[in-house]
N, C-alpha and C. Protein backbone atom coordinates (compact mmCIF):
# COMPACT_ATOMS: atom_id res chain seq x y z
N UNK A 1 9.79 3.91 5.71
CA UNK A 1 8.79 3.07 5.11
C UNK A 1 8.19 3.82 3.93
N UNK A 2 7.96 3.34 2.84
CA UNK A 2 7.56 3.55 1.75
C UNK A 2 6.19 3.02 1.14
N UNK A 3 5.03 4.10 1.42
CA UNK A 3 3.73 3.28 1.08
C UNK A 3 3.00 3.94 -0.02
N UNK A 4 2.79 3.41 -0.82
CA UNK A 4 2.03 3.52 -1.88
C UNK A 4 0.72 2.86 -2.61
N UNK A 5 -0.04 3.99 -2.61
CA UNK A 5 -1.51 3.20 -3.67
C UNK A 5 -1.70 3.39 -4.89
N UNK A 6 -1.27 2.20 -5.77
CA UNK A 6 -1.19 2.21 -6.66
C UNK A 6 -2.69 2.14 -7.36
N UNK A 7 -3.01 2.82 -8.64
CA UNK A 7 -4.38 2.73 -9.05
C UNK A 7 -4.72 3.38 -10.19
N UNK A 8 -5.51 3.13 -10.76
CA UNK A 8 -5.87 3.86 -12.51
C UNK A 8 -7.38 4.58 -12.38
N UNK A 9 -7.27 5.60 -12.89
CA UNK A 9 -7.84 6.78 -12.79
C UNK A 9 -9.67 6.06 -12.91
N UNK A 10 -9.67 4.87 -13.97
CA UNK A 10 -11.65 4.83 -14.06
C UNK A 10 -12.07 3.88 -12.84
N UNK A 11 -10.65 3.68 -11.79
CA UNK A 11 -11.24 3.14 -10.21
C UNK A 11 -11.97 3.87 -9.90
N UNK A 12 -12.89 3.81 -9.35
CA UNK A 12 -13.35 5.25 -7.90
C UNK A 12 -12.85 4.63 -6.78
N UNK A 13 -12.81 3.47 -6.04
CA UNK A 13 -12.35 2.72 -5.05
C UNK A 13 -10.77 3.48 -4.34
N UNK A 14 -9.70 4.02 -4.96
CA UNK A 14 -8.83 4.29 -4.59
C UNK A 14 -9.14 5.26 -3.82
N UNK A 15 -9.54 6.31 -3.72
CA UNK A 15 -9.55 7.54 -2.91
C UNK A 15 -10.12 7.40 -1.58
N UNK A 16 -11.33 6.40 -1.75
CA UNK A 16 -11.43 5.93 -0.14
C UNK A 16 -10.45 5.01 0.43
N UNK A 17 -9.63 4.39 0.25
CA UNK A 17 -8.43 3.24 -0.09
C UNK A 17 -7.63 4.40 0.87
N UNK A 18 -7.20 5.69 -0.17
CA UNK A 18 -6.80 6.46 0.54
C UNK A 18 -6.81 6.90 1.78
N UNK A 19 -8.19 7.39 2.05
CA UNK A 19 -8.58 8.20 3.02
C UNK A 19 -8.39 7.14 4.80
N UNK A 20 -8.84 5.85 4.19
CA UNK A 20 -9.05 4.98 4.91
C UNK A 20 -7.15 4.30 5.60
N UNK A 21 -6.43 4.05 4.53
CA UNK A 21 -4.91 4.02 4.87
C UNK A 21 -4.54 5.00 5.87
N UNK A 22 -4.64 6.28 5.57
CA UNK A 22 -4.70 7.19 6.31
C UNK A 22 -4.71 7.55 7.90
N UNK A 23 -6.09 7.08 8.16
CA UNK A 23 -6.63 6.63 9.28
C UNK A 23 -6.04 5.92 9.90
N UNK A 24 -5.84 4.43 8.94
CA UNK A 24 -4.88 3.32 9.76
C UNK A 24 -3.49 4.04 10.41
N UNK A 25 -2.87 4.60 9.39
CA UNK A 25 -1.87 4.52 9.35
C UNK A 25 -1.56 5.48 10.89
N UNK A 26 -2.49 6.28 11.46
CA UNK A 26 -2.51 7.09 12.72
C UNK A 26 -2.66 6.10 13.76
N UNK A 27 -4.16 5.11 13.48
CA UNK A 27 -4.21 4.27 14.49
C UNK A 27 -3.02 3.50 14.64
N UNK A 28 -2.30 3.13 14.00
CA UNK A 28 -1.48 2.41 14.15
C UNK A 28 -0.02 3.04 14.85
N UNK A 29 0.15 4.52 15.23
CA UNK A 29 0.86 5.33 15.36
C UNK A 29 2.14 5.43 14.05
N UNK A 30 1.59 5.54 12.96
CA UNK A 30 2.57 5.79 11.54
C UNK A 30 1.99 6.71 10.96
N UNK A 31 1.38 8.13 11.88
CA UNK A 31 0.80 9.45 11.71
C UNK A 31 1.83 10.39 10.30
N UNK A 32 3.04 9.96 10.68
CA UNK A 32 3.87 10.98 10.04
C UNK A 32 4.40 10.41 8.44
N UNK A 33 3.51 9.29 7.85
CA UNK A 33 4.15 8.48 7.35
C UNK A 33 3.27 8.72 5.74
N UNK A 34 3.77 8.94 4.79
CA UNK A 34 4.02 9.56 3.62
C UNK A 34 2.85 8.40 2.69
N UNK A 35 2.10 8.95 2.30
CA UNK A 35 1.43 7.94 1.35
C UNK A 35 1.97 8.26 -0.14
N UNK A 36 2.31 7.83 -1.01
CA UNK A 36 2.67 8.08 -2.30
C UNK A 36 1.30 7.96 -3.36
N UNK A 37 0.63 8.29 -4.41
CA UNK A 37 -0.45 7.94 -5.03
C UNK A 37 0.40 7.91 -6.62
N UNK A 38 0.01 6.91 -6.97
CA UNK A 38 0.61 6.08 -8.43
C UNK A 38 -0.23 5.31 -9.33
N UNK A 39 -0.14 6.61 -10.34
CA UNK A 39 -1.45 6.21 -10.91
C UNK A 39 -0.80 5.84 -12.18
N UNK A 40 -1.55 4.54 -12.61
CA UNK A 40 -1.05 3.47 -14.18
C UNK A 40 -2.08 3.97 -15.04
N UNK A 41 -1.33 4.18 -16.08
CA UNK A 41 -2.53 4.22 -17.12
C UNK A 41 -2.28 3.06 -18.25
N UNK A 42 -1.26 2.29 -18.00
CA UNK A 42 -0.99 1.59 -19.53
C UNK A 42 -0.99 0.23 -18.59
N UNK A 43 -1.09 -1.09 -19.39
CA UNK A 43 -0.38 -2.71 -18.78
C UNK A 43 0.89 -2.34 -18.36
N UNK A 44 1.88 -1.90 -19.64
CA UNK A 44 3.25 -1.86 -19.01
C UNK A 44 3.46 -1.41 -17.98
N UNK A 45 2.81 0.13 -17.27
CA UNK A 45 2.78 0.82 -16.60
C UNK A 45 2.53 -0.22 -14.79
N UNK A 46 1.47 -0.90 -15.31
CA UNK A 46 0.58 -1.60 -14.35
C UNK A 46 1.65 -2.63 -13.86
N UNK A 47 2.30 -3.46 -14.47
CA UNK A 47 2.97 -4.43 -14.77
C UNK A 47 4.19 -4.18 -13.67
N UNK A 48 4.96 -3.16 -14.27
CA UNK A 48 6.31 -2.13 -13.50
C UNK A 48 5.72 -1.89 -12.03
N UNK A 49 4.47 -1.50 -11.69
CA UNK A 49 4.48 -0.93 -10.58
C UNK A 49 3.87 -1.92 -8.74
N UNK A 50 3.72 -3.60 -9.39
CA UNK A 50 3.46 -4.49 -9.03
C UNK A 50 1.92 -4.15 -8.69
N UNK A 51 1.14 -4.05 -9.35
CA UNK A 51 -0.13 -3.62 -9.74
C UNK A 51 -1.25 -5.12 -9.85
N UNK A 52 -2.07 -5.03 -8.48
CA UNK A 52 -2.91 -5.92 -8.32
C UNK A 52 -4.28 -5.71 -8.49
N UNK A 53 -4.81 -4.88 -9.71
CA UNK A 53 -6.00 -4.21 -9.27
C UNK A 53 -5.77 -2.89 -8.32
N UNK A 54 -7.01 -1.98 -9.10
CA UNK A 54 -7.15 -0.69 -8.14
C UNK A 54 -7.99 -0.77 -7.30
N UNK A 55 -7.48 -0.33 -5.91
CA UNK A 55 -6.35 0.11 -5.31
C UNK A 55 -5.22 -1.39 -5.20
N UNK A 56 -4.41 -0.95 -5.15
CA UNK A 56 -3.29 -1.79 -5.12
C UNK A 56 -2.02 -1.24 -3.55
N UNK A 57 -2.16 -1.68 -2.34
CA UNK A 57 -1.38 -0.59 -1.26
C UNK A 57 0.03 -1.71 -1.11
N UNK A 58 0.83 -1.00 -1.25
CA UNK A 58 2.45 -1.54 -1.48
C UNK A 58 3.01 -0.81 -0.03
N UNK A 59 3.65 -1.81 0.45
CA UNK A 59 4.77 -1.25 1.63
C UNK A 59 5.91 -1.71 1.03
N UNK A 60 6.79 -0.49 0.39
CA UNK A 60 8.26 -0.90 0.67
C UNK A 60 7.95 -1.23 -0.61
N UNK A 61 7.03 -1.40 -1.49
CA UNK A 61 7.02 -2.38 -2.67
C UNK A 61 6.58 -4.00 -2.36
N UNK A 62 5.93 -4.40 -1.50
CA UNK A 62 5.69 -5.46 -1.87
C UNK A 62 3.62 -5.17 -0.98
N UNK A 63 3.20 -6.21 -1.24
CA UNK A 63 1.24 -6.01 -1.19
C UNK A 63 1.17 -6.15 0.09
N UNK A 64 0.72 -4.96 0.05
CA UNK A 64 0.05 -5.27 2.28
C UNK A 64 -1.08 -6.35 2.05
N UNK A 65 -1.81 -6.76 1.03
CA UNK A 65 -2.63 -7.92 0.93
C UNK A 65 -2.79 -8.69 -0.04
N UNK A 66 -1.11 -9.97 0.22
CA UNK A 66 -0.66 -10.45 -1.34
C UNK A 66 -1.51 -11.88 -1.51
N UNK A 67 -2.59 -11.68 -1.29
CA UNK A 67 -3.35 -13.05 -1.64
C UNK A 67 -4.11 -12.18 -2.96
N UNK A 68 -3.57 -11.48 -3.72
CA UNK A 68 -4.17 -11.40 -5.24
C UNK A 68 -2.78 -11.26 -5.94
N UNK A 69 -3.50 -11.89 -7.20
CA UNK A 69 -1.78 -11.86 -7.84
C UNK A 69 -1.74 -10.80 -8.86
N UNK A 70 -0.75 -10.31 -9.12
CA UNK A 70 -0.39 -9.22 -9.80
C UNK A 70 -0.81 -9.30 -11.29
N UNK A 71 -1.48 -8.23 -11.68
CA UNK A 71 -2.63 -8.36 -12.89
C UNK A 71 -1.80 -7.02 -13.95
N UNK A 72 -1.94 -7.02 -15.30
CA UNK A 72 -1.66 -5.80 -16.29
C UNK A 72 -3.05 -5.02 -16.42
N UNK A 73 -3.89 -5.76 -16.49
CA UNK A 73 -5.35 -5.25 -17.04
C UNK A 73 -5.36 -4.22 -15.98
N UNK A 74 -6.32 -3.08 -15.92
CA UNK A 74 -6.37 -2.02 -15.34
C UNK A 74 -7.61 -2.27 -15.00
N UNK A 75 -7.71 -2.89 -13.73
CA UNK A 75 -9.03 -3.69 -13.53
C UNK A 75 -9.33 -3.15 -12.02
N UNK A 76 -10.62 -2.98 -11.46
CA UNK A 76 -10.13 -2.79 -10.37
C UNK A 76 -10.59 -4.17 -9.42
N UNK A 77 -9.94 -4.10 -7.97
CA UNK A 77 -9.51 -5.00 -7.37
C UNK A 77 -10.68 -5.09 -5.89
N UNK A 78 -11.03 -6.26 -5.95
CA UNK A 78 -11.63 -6.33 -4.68
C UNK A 78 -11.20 -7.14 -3.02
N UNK A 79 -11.34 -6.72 -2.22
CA UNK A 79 -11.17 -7.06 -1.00
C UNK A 79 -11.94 -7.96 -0.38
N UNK A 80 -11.29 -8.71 0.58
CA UNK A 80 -12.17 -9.79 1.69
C UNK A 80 -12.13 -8.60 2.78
N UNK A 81 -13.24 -8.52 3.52
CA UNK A 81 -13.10 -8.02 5.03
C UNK A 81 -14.27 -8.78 5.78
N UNK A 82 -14.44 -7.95 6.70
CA UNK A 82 -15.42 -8.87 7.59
C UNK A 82 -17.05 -9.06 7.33
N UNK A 83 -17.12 -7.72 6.23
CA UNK A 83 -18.28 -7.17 6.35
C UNK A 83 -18.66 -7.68 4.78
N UNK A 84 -17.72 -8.49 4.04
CA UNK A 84 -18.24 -9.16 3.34
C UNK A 84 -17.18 -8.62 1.66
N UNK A 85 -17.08 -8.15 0.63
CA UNK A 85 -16.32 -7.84 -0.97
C UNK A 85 -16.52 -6.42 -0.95
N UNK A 86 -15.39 -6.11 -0.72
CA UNK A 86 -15.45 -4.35 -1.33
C UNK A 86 -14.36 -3.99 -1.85
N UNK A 87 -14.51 -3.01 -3.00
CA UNK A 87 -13.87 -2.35 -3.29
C UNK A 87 -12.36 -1.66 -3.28
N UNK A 88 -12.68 -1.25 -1.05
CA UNK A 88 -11.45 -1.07 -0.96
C UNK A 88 -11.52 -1.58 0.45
N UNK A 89 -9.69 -2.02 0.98
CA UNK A 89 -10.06 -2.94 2.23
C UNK A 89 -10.65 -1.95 3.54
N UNK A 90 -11.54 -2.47 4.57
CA UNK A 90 -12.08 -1.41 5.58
C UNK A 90 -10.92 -1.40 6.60
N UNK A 91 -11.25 -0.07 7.21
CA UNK A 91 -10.48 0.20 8.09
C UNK A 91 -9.99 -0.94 8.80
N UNK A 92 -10.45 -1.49 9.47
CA UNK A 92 -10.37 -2.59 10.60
C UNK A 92 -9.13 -4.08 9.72
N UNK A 93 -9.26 -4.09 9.19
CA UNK A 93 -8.82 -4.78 7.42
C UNK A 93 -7.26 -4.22 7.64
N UNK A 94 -6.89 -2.85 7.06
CA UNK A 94 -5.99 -2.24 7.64
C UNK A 94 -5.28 -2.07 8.24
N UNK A 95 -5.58 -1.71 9.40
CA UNK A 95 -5.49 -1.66 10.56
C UNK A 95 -4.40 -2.98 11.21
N UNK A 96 -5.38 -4.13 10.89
CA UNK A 96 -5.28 -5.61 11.39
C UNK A 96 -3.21 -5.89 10.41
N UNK A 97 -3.63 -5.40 9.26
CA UNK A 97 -2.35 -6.00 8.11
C UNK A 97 -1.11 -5.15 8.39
N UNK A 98 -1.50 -3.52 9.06
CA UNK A 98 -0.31 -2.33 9.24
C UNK A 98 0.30 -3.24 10.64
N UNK A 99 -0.33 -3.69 11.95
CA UNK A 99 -0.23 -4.27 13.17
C UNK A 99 0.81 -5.30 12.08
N UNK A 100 0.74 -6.27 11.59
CA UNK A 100 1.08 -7.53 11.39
C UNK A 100 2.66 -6.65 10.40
N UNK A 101 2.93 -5.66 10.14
CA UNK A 101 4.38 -5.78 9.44
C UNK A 101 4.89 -5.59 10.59
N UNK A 102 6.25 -6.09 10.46
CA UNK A 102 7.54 -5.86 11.09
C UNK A 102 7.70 -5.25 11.80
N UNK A 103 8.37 -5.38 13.04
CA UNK A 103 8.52 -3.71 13.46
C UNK A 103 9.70 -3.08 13.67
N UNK A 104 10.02 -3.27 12.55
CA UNK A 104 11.29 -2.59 11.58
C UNK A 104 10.37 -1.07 11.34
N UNK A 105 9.19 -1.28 11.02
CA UNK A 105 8.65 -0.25 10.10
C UNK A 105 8.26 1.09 10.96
């Protein structure tokens, strides 16, 4: 499995994005499982890397949360969770979307 957070450096949102994937990715028992960090600095850049707003978290290449559509602007991106628009999705958020892939993965 191949996971990546895609994101442009004037986010601050990504690094908790990070920290928080992270977490999931244990709760979920995918402890050993490689986060990639991919950072856009250009549209084209953004464009190529299926870039929905920062943070942007890709499994395999496609959006662990594809109800936003893929943007060039280097914008950053906000989340639905329970607790109301943030930044980056909460744990529980996570958690809920890592449970729901395949279990191929």
């Amino acid at each position: 499995m191949l996971i990546q957070v895609v994101y442009f450096e004037g986010c601050p949102n990504w690094q908790i994005t990070h920290r928080r994937l992270l977490t999931a990715l244990e709760a979920t028992g995918h402890a050993g499982v490689t986060v990639d960090l991919v950072a856009v600095g250009s549209p084209e850049a953004a464009a190529a890397a299926g870039f929905a707003g920062s943070p942007t978290v890709l499994v395999d290449g496609r959006d662990l949360f594809p109800d936003a559509a893929p943007v060039t602007e280097l914008a950053c991106r906000v989340y639905r969770s329970p607790q109301g628009l943030s930044g980056s999705p909460s744990p529980e958020v996570l958690v809920a979307a890592l449970n729901d892939l395949p279990t191929a993965v």
